[in-house]
N, C-alpha and C. Protein backbone atom coordinates (compact mmCIF):
# COMPACT_ATOMS: atom_id res chain seq x y z
N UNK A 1 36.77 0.74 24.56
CA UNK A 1 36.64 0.60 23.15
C UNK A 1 35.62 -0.49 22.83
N UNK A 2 35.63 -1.23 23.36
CA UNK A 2 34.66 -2.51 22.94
C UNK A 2 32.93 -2.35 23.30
N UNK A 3 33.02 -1.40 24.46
CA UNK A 3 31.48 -1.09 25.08
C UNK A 3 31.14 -0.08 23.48
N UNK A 4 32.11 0.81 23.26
CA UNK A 4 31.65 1.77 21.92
C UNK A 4 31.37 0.51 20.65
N UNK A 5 32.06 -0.39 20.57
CA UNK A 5 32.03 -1.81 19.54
C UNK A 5 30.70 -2.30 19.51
N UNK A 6 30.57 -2.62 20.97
CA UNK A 6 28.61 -3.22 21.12
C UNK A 6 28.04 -2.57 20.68
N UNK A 7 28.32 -1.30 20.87
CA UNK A 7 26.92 -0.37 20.97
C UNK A 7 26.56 0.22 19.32
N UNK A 8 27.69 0.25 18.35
CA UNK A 8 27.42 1.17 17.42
C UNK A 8 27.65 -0.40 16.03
N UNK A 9 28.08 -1.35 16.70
CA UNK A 9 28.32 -2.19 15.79
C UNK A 9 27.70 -4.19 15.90
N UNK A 10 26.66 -4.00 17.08
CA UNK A 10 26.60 -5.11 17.91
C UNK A 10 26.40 -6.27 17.12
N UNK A 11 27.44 -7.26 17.29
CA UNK A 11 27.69 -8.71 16.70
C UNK A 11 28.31 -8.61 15.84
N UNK A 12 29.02 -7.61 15.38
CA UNK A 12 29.70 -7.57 14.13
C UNK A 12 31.26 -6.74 14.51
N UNK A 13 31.80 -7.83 13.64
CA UNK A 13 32.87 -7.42 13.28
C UNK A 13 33.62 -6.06 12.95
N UNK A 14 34.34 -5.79 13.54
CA UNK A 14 34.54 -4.21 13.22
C UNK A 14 36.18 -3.76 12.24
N UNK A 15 36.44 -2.48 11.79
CA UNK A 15 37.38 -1.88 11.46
C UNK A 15 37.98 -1.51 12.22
N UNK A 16 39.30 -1.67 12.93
CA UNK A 16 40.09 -0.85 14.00
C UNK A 16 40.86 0.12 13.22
N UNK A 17 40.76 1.18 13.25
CA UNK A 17 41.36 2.25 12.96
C UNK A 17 42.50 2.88 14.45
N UNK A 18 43.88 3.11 13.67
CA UNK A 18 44.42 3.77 14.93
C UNK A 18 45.69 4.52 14.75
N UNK A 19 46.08 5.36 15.86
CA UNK A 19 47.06 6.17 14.90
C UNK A 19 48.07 6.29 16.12
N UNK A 20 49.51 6.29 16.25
CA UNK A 20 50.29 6.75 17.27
C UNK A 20 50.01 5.61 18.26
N UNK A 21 50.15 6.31 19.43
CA UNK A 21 49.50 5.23 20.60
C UNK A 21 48.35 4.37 20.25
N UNK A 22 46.91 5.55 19.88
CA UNK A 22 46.01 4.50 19.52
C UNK A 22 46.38 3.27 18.44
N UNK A 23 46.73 3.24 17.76
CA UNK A 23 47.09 1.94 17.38
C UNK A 23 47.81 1.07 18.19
N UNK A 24 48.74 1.22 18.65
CA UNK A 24 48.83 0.25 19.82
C UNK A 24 47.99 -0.39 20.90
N UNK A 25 46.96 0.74 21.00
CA UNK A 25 46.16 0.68 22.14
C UNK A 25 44.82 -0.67 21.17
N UNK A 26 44.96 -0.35 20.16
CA UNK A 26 44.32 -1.25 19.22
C UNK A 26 44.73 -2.50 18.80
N UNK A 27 46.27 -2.45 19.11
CA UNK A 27 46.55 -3.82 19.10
C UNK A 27 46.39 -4.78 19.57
N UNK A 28 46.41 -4.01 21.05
CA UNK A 28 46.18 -5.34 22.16
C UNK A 28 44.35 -5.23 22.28
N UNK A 29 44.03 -4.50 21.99
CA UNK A 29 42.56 -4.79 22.18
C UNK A 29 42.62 -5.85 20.88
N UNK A 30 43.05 -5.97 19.74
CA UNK A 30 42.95 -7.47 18.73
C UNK A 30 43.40 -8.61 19.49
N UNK A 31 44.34 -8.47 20.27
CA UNK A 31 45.46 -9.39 20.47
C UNK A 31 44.42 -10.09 21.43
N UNK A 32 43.43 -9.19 22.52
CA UNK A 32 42.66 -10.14 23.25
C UNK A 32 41.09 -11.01 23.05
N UNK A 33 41.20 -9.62 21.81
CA UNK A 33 39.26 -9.73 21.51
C UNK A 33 39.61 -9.76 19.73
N UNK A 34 40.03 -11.16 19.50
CA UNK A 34 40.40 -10.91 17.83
C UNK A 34 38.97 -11.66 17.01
N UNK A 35 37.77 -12.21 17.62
CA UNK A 35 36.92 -12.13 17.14
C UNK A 35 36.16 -10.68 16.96
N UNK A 36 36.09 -9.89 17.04
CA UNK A 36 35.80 -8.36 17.09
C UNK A 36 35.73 -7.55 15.93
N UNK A 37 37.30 -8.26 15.44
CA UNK A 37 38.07 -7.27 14.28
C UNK A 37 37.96 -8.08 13.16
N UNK A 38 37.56 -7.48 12.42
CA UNK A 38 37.89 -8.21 10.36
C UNK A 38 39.24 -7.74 10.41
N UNK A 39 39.42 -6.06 10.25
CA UNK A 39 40.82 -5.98 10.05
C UNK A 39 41.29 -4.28 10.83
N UNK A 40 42.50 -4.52 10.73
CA UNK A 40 42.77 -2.82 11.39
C UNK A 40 44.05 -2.44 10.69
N UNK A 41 43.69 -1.07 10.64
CA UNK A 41 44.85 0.09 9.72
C UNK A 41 45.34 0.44 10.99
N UNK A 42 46.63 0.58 11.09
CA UNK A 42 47.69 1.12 12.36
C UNK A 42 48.56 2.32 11.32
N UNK A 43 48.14 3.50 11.74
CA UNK A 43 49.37 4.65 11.38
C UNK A 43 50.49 5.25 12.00
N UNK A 44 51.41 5.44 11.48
CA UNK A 44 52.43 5.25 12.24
C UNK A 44 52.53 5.18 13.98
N UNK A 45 52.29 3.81 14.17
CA UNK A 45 52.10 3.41 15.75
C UNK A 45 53.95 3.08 16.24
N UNK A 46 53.44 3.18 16.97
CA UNK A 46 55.40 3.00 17.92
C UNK A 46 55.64 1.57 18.20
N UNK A 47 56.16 0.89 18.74
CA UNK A 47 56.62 -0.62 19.27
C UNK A 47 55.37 -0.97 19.89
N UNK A 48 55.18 -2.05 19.04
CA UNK A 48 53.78 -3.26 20.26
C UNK A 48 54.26 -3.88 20.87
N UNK A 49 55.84 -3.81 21.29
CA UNK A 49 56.60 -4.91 22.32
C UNK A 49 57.23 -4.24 22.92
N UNK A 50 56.87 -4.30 24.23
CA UNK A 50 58.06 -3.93 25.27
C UNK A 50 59.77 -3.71 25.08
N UNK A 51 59.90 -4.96 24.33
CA UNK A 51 61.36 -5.03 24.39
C UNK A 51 61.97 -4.21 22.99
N UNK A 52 60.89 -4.08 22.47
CA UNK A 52 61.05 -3.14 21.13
C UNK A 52 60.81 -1.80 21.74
N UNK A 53 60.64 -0.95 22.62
CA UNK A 53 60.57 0.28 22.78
C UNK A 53 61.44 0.35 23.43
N UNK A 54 61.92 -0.57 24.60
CA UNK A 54 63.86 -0.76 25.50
C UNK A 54 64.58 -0.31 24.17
N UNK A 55 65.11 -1.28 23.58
CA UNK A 55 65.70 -1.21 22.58
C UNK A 55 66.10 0.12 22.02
N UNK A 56 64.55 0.98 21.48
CA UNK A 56 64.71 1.87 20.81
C UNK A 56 64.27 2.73 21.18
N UNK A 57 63.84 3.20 22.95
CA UNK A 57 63.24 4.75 23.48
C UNK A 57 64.64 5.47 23.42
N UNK A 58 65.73 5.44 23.30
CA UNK A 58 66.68 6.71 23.39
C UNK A 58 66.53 7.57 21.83
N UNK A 59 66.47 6.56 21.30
CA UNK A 59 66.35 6.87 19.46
C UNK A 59 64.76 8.11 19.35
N UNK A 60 63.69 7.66 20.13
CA UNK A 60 62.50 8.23 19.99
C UNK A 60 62.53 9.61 20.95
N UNK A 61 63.31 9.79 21.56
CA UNK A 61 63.27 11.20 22.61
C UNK A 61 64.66 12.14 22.18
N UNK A 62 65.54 11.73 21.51
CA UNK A 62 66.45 12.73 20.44
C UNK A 62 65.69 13.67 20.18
N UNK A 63 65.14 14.58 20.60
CA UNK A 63 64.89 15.79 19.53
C UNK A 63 66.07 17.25 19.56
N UNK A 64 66.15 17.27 17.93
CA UNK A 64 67.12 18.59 17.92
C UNK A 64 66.14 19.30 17.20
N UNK A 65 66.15 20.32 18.00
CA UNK A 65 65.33 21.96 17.94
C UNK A 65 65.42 21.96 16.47
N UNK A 66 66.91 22.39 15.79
CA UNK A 66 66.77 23.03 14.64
C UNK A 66 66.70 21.50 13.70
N UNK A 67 66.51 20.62 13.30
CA UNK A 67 66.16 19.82 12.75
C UNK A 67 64.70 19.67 12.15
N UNK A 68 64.37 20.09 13.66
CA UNK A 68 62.35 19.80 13.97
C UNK A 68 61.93 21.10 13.17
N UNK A 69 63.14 22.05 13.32
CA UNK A 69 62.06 23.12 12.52
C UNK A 69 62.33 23.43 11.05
N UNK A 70 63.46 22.67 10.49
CA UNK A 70 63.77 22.80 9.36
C UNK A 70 62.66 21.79 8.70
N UNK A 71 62.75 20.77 9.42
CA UNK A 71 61.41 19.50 8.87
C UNK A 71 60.02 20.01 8.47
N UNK A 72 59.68 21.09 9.77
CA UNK A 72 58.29 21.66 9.57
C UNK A 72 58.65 22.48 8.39
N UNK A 73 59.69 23.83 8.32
CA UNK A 73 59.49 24.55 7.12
C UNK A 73 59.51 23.76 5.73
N UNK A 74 60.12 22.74 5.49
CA UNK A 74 60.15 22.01 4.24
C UNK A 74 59.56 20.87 3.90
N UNK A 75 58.22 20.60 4.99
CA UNK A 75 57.22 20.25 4.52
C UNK A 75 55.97 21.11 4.49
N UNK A 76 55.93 22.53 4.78
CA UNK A 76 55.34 23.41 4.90
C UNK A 76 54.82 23.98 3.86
N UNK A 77 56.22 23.78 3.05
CA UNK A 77 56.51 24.58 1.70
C UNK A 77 55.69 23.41 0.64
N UNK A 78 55.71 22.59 1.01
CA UNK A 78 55.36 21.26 -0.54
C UNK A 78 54.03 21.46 -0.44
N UNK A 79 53.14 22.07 0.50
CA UNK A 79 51.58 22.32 0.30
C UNK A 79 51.13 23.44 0.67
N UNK A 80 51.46 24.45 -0.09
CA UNK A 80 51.09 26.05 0.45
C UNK A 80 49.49 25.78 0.82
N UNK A 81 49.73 26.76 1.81
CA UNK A 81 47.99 27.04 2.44
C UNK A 81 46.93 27.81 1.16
N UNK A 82 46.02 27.48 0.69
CA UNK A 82 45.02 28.52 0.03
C UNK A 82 44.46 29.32 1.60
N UNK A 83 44.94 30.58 0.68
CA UNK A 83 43.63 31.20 2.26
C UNK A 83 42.86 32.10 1.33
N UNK A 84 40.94 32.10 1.66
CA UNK A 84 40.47 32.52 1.24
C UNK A 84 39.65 33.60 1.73
């Protein structure tokens, strides 16, 4: 990430954008190289601490089948597709 930083942004400060993992993966790239960053948007990223994903990996691998698909149909429904 930082060789792409030099190259498209060199000496300057950048936007970290990141989403899921990548935001995490963005964290610790702040956490080591925080001259780099002005600022960064993290979307829904998971635990930046170890002891925060102990804690809470049983909670994150629960999946019930019919839950997951009732979720998809009824957010499915709040933005019908245009098809043209």
């Amino acid at each position: 990430m930082l060789s792409l930083v030099d190259r498209v942004a060199p000496g300057q400060q950048v936007t970290l954008v990141g989403h899921s993992w990548g935001g995490m993966y963005g964290t610790s790239v702040i956490n080591r190289h925080a001259e780099q960053a002005r600022e960064a948007v993290q979307i829904e990223t998971g635990p930046t601490r170890g002891s925060t994903f102990e804690r809470i990996k049983d909670e994150l691998y629960d999946v019930n089948p019919l839950r997951e698909w009732l979720n998809d149909v009824l957010w499915s429904t709040q933005w019908p597709v245009r098809r043209i």
